[in-house]
PDB file of N, CA and C in Angstrom:
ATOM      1  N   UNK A   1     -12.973  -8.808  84.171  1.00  0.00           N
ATOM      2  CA  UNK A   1     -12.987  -7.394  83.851  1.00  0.00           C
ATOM      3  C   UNK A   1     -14.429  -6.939  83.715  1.00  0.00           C
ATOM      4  N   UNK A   2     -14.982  -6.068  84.501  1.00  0.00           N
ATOM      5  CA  UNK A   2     -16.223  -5.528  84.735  1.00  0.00           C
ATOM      6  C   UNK A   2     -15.957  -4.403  83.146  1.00  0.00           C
ATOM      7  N   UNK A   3     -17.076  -3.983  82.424  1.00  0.00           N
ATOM      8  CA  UNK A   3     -17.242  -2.456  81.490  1.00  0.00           C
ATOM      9  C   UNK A   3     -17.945  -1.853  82.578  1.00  0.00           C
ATOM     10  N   UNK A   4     -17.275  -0.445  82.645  1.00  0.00           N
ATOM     11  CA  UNK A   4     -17.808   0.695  83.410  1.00  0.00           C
ATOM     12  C   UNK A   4     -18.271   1.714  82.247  1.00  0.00           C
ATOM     13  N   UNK A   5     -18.787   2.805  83.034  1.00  0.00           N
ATOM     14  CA  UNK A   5     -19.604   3.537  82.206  1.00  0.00           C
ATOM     15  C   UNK A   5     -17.815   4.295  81.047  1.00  0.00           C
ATOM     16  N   UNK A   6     -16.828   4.503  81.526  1.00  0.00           N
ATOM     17  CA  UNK A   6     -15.427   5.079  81.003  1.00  0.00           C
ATOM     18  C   UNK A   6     -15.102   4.061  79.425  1.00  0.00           C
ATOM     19  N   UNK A   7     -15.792   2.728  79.759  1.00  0.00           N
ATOM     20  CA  UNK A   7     -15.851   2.344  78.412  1.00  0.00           C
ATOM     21  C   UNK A   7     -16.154   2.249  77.404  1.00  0.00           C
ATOM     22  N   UNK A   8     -17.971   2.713  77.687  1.00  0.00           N
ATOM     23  CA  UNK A   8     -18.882   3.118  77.004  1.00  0.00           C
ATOM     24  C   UNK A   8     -18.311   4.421  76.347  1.00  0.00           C
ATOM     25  N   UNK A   9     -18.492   5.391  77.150  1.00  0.00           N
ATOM     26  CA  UNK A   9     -17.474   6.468  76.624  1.00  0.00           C
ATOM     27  C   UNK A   9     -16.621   6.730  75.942  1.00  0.00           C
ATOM     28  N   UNK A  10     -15.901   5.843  76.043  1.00  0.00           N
ATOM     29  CA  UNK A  10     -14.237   5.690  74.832  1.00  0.00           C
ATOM     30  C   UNK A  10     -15.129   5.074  73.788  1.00  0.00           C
ATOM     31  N   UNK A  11     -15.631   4.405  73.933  1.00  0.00           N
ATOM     32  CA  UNK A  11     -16.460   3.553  72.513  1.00  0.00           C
ATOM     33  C   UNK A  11     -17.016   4.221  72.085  1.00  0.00           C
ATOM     34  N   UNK A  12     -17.945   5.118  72.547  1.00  0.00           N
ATOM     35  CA  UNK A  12     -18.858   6.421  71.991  1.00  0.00           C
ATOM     36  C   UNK A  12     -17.833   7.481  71.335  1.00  0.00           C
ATOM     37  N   UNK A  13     -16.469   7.813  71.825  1.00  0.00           N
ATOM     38  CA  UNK A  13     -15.683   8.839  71.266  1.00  0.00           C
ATOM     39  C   UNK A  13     -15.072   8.172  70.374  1.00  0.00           C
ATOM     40  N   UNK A  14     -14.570   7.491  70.066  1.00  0.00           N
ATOM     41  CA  UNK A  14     -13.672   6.658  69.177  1.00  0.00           C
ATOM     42  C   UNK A  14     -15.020   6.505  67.833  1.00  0.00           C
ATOM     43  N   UNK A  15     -16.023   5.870  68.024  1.00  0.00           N
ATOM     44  CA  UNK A  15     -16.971   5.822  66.673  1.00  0.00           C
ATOM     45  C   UNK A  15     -17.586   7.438  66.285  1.00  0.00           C
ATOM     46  N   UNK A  16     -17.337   8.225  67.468  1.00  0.00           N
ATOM     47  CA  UNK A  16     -17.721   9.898  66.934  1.00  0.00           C
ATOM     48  C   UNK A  16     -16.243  10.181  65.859  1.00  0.00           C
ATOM     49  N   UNK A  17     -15.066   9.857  66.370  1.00  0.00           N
ATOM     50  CA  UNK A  17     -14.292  10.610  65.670  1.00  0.00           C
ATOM     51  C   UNK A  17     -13.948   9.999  63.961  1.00  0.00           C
ATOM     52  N   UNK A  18     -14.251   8.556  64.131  1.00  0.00           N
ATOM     53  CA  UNK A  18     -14.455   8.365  63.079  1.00  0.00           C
ATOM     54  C   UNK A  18     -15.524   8.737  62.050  1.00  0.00           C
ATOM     55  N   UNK A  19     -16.728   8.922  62.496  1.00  0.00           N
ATOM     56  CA  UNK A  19     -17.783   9.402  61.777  1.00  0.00           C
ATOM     57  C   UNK A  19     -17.196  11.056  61.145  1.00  0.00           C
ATOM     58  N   UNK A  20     -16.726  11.729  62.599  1.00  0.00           N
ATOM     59  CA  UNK A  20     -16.278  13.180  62.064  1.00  0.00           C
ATOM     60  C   UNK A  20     -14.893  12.836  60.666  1.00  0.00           C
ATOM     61  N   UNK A  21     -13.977  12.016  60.745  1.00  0.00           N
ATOM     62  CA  UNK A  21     -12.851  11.811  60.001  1.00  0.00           C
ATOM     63  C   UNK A  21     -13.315  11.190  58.980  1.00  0.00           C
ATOM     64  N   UNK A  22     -14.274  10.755  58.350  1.00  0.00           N
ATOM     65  CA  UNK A  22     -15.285   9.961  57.170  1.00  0.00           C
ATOM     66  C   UNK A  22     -15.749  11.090  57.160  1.00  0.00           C
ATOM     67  N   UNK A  23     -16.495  12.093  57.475  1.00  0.00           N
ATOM     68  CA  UNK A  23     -16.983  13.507  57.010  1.00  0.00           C
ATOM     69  C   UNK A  23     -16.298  13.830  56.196  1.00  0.00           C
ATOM     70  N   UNK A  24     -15.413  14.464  56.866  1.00  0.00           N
ATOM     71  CA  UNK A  24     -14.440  15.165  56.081  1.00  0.00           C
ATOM     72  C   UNK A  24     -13.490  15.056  55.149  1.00  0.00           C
ATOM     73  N   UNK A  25     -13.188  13.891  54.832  1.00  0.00           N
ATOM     74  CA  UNK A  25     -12.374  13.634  53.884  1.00  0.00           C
ATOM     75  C   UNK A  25     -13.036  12.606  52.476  1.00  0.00           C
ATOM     76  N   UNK A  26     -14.316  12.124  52.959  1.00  0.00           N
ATOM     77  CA  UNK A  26     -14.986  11.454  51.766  1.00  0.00           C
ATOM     78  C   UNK A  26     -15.403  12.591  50.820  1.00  0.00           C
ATOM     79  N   UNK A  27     -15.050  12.354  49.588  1.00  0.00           N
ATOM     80  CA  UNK A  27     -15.489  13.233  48.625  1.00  0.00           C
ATOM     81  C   UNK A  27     -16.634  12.442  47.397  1.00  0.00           C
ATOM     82  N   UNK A  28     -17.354  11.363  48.086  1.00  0.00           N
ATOM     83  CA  UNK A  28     -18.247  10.543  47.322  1.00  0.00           C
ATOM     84  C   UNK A  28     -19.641  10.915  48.353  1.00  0.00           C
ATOM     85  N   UNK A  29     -20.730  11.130  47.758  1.00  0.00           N
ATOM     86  CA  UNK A  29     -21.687  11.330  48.745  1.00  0.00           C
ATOM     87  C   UNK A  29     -22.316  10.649  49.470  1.00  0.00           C
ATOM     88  N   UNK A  30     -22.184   9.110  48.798  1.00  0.00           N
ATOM     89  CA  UNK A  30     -22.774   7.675  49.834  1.00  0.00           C
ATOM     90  C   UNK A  30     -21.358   7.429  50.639  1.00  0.00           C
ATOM     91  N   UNK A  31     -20.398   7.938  51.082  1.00  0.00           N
ATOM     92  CA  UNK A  31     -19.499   7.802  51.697  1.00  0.00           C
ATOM     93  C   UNK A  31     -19.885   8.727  53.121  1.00  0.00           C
ATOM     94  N   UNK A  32     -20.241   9.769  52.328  1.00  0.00           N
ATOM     95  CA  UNK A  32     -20.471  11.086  53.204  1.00  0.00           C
ATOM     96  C   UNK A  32     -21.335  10.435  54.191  1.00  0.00           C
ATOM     97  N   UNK A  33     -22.721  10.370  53.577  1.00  0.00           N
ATOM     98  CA  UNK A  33     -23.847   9.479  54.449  1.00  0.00           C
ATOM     99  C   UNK A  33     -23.524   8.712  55.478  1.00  0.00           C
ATOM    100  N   UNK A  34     -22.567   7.370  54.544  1.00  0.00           N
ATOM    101  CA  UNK A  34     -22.477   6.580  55.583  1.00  0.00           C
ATOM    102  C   UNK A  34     -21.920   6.977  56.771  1.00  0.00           C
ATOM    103  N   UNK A  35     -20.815   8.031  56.342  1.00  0.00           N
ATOM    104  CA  UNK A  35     -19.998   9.026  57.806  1.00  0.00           C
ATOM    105  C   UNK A  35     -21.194   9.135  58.645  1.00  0.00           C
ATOM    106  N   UNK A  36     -22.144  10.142  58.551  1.00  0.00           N
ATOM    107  CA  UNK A  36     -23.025  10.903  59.028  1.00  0.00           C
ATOM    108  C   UNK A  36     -23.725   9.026  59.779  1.00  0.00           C
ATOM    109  N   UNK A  37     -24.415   8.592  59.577  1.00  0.00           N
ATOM    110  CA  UNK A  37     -24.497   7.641  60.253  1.00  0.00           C
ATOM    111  C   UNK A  37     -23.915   7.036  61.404  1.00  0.00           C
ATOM    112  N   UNK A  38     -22.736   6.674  60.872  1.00  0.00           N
ATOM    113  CA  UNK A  38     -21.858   6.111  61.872  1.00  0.00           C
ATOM    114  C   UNK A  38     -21.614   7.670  63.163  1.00  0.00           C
ATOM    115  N   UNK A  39     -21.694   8.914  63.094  1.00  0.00           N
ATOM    116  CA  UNK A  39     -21.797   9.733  63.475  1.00  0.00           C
ATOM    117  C   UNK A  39     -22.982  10.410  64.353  1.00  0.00           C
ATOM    118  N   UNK A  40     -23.886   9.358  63.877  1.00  0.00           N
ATOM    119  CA  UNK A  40     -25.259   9.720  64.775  1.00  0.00           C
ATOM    120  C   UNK A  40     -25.342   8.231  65.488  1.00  0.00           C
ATOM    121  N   UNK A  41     -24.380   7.770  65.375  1.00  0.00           N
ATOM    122  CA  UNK A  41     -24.373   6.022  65.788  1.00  0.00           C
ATOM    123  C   UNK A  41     -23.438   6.673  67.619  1.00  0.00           C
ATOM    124  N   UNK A  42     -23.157   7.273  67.103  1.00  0.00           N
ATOM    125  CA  UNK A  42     -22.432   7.284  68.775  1.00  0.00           C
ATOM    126  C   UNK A  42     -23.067   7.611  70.323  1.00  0.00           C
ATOM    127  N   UNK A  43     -23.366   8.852  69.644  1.00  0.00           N
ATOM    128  CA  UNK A  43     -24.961   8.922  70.998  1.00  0.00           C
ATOM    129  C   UNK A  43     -25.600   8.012  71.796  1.00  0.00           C
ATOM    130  N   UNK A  44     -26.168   7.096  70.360  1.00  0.00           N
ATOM    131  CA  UNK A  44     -27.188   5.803  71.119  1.00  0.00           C
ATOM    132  C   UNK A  44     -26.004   5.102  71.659  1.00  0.00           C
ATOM    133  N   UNK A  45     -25.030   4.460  71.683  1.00  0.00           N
ATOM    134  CA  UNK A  45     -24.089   3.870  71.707  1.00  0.00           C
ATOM    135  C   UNK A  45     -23.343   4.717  73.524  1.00  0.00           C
ATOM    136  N   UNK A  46     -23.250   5.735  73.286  1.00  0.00           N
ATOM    137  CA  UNK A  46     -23.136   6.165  75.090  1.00  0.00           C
ATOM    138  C   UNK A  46     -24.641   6.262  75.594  1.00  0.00           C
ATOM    139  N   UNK A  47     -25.545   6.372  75.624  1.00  0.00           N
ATOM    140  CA  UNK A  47     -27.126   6.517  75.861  1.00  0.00           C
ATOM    141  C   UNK A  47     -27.057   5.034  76.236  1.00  0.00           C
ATOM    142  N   UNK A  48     -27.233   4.041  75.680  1.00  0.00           N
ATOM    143  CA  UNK A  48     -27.549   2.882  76.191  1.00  0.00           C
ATOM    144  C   UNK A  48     -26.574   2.181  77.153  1.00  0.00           C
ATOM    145  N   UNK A  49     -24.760   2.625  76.705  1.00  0.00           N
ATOM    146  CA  UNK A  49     -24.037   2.148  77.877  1.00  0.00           C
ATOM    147  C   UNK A  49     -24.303   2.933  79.161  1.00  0.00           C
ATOM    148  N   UNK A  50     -24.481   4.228  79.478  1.00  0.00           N
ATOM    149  CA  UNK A  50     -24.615   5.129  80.688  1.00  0.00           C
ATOM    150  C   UNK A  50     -26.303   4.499  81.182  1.00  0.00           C
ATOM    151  N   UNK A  51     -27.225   3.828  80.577  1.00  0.00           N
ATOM    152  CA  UNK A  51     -28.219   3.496  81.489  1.00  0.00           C
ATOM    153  C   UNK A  51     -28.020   2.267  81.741  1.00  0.00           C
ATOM    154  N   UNK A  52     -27.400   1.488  81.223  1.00  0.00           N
ATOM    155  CA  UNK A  52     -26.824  -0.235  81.569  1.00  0.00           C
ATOM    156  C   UNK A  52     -26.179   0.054  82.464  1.00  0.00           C
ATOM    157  N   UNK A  53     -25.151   0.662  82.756  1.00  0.00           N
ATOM    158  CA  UNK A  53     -24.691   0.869  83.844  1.00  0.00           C
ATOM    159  C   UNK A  53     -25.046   1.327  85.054  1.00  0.00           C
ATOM    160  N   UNK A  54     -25.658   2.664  84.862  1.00  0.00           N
ATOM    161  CA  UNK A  54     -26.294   2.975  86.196  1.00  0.00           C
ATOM    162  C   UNK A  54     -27.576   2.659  86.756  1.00  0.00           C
ATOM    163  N   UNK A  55     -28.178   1.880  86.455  1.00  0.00           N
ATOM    164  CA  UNK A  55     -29.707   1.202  86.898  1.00  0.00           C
ATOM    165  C   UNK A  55     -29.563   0.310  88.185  1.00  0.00           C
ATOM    166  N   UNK A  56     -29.986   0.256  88.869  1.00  0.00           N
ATOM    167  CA  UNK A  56     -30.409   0.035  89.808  1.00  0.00           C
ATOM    168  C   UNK A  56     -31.052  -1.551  90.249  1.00  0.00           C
ATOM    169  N   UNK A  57     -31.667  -1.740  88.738  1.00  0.00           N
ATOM    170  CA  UNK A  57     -32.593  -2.958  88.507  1.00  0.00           C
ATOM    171  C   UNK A  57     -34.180  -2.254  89.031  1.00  0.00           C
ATOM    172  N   UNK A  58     -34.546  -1.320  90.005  1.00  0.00           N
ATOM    173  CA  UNK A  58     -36.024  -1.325  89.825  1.00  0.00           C
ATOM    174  C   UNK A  58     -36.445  -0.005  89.063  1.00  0.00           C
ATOM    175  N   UNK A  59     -35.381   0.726  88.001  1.00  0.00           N
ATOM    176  CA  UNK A  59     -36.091   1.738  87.391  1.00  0.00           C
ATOM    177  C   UNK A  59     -36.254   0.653  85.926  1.00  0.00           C
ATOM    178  N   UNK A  60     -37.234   1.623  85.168  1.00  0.00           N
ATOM    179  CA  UNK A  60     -37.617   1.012  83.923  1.00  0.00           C
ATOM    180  C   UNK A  60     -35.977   1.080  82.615  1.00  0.00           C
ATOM    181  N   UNK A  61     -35.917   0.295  81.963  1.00  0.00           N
ATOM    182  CA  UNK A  61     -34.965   0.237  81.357  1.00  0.00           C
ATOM    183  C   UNK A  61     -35.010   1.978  80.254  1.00  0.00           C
ATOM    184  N   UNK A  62     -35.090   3.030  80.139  1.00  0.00           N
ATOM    185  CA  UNK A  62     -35.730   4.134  79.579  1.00  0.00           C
ATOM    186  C   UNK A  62     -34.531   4.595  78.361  1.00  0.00           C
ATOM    187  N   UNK A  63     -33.375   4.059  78.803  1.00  0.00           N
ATOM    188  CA  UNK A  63     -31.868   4.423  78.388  1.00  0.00           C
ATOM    189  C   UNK A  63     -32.445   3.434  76.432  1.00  0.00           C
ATOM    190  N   UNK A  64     -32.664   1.886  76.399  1.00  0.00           N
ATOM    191  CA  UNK A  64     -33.648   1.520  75.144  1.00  0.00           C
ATOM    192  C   UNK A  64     -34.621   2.047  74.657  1.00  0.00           C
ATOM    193  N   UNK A  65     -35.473   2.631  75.076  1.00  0.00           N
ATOM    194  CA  UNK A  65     -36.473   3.598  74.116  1.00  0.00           C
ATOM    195  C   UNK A  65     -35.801   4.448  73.549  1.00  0.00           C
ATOM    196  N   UNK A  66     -34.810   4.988  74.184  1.00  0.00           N
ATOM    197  CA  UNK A  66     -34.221   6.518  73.657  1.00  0.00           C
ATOM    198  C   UNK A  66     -33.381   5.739  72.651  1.00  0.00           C
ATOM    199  N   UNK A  67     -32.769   4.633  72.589  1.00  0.00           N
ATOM    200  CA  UNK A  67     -32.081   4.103  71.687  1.00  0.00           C
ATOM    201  C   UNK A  67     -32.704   3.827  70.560  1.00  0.00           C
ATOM    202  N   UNK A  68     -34.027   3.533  71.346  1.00  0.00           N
ATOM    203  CA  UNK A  68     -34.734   2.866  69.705  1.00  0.00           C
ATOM    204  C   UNK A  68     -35.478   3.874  68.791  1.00  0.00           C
ATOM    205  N   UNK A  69     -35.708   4.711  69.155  1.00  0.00           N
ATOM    206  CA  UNK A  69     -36.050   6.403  69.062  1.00  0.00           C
ATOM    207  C   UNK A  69     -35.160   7.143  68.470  1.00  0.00           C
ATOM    208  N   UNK A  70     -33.546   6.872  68.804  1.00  0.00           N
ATOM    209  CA  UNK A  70     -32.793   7.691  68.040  1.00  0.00           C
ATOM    210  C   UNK A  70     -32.024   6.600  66.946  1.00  0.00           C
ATOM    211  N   UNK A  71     -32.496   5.636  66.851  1.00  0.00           N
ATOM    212  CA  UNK A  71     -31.885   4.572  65.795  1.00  0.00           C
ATOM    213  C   UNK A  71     -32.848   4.919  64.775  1.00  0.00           C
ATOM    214  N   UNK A  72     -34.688   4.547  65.271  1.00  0.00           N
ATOM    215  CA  UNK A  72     -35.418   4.673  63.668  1.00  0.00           C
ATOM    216  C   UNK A  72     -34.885   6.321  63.083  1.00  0.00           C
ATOM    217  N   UNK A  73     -34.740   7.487  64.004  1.00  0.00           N
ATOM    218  CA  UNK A  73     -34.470   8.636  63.465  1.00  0.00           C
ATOM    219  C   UNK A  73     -33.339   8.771  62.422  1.00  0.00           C
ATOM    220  N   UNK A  74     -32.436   7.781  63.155  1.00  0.00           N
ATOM    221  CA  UNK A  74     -31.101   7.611  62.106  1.00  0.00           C
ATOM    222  C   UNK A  74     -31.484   7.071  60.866  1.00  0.00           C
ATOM    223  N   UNK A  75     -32.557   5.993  60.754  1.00  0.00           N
ATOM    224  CA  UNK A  75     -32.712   5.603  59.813  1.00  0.00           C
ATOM    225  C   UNK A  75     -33.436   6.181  58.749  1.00  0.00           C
ATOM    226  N   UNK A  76     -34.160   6.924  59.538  1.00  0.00           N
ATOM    227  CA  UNK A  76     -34.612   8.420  58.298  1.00  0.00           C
ATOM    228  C   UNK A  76     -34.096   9.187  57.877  1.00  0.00           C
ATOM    229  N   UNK A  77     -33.024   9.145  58.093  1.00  0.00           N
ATOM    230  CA  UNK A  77     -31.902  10.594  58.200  1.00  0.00           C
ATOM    231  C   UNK A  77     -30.953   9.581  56.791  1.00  0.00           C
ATOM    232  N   UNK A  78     -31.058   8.549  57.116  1.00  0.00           N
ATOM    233  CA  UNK A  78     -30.196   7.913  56.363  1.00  0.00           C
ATOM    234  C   UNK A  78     -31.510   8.023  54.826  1.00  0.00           C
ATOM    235  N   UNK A  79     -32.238   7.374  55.119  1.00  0.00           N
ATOM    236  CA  UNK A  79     -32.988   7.350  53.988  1.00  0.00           C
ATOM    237  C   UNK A  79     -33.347   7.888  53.311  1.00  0.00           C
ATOM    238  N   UNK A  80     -33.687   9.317  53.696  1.00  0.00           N
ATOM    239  CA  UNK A  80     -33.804  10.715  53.362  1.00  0.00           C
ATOM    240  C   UNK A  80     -32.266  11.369  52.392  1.00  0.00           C
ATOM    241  N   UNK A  81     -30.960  11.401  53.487  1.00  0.00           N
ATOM    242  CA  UNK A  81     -29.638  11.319  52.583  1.00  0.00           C
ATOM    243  C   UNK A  81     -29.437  10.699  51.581  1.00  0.00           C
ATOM    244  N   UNK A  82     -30.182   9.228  51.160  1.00  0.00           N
ATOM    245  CA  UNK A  82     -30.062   8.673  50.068  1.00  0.00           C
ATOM    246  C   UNK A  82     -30.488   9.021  49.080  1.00  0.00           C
ATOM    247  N   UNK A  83     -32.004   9.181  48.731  1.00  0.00           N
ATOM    248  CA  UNK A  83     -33.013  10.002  48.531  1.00  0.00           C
ATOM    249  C   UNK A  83     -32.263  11.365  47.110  1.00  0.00           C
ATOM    250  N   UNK A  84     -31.500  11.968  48.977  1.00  0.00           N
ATOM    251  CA  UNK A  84     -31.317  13.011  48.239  1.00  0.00           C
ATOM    252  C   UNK A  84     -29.778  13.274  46.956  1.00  0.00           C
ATOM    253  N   UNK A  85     -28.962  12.393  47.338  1.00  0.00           N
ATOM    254  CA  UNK A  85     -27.903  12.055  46.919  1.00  0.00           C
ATOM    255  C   UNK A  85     -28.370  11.185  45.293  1.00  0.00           C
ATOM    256  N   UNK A  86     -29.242  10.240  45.469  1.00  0.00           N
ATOM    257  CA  UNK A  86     -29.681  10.017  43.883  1.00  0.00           C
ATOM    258  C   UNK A  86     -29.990  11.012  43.307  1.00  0.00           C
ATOM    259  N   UNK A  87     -31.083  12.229  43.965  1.00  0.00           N
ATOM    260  CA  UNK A  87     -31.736  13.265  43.281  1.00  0.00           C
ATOM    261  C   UNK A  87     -29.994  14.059  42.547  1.00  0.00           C
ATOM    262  N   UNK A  88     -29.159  14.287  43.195  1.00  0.00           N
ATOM    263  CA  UNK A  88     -27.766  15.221  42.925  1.00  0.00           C
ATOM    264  C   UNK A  88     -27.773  14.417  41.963  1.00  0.00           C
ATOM    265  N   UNK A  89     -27.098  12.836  42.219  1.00  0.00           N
ATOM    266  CA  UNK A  89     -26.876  11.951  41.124  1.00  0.00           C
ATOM    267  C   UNK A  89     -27.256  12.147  39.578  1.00  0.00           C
ATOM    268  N   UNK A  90     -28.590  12.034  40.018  1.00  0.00           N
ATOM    269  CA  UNK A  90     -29.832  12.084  38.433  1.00  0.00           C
ATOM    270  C   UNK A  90     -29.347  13.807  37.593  1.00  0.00           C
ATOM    271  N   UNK A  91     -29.263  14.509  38.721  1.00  0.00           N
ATOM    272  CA  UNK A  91     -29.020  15.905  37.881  1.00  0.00           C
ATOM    273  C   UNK A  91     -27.978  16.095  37.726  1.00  0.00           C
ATOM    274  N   UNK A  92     -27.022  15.838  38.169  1.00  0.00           N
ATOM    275  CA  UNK A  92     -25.459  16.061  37.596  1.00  0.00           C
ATOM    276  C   UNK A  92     -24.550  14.702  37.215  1.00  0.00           C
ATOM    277  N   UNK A  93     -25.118  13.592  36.967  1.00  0.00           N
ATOM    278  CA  UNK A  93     -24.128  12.356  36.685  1.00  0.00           C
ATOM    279  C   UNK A  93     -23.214  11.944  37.667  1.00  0.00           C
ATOM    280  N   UNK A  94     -23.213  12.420  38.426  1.00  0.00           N
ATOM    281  CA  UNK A  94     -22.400  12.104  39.384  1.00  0.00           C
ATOM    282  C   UNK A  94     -22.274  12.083  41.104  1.00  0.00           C
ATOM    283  N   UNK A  95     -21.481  12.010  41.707  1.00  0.00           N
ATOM    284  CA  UNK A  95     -21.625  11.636  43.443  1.00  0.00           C
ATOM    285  C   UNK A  95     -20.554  12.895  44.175  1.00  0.00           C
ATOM    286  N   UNK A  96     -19.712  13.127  43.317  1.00  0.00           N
ATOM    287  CA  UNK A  96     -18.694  13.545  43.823  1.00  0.00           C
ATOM    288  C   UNK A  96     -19.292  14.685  44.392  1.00  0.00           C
ATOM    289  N   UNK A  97     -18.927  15.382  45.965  1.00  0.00           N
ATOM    290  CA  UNK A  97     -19.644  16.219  46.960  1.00  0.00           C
ATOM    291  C   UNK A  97     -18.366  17.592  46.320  1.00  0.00           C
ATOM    292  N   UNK A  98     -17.564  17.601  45.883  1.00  0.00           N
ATOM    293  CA  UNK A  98     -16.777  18.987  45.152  1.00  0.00           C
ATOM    294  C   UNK A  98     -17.801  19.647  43.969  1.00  0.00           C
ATOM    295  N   UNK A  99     -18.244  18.564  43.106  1.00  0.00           N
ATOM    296  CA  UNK A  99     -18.945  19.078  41.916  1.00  0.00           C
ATOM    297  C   UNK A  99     -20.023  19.969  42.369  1.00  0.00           C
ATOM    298  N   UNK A 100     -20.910  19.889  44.010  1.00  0.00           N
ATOM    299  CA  UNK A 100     -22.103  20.147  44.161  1.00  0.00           C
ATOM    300  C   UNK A 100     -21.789  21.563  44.203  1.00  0.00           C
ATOM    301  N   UNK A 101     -20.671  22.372  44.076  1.00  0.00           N
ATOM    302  CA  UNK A 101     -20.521  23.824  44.474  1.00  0.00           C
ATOM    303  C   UNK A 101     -21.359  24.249  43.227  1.00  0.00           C
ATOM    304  N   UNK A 102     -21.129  23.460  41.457  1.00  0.00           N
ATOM    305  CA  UNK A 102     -21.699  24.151  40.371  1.00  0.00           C
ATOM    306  C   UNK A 102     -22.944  23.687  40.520  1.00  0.00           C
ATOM    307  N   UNK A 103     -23.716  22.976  40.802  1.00  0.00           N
ATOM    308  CA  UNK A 103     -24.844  22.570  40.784  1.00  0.00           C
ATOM    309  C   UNK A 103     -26.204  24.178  41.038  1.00  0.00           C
ATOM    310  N   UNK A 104     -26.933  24.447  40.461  1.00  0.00           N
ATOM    311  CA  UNK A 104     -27.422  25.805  40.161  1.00  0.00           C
ATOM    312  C   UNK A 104     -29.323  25.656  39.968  1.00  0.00           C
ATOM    313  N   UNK A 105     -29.722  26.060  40.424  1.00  0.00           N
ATOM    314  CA  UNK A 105     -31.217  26.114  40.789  1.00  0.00           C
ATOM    315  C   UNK A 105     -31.632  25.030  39.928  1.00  0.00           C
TER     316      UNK A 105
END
């Protein structure tokens, strides 16, 4: 069984919809995050299968830079979400993403 680029694809939609379905229904904010992650995880994840696949062998592999480019980004995005989720934490005792509606200058 060869993977074609249709697999990459299903693999890329299947970890998007989970990231979107962990959005929305986590009501803890390191839950939330981790959604949002796994949610920016899909991109690189079709990005690197669609250039594995279609290369040729004499273009430069370019489909990995963009991977590795949008992975450290994820990882700021993540680190930054953490960051900010202690800061909520520290000021209101808590994680829960309902409480943040009272949360006030």
């Amino acid at each position: 069984m060869s993977v074609g680029p249709g697999h990459y694809a299903a693999l890329s939609a299947i970890v998007f919809t989970l990231g979107i379905y962990g959005v929305l229904t986590r009501s803890n904010l390191v839950g939330v995050l981790m959604a949002l992650i796994l949610l920016f995880a899909a991109p690189v994840i079709a990005l690197v299968g669609f250039t594995h696949t279609g290369m040729g062998g004499s273009q430069p592999p370019l489909g990995d830079a963009f991977a590795l480019f949008a992975v450290v980004g994820s990882g700021v995005e993540g680190a930054v979400g953490i960051a900010i989720a202690l800061l909520v934490w520290r000021r209101t005792g808590s994680s829960d993403v309902d409480e943040l509606v009272e949360v006030e200058g």
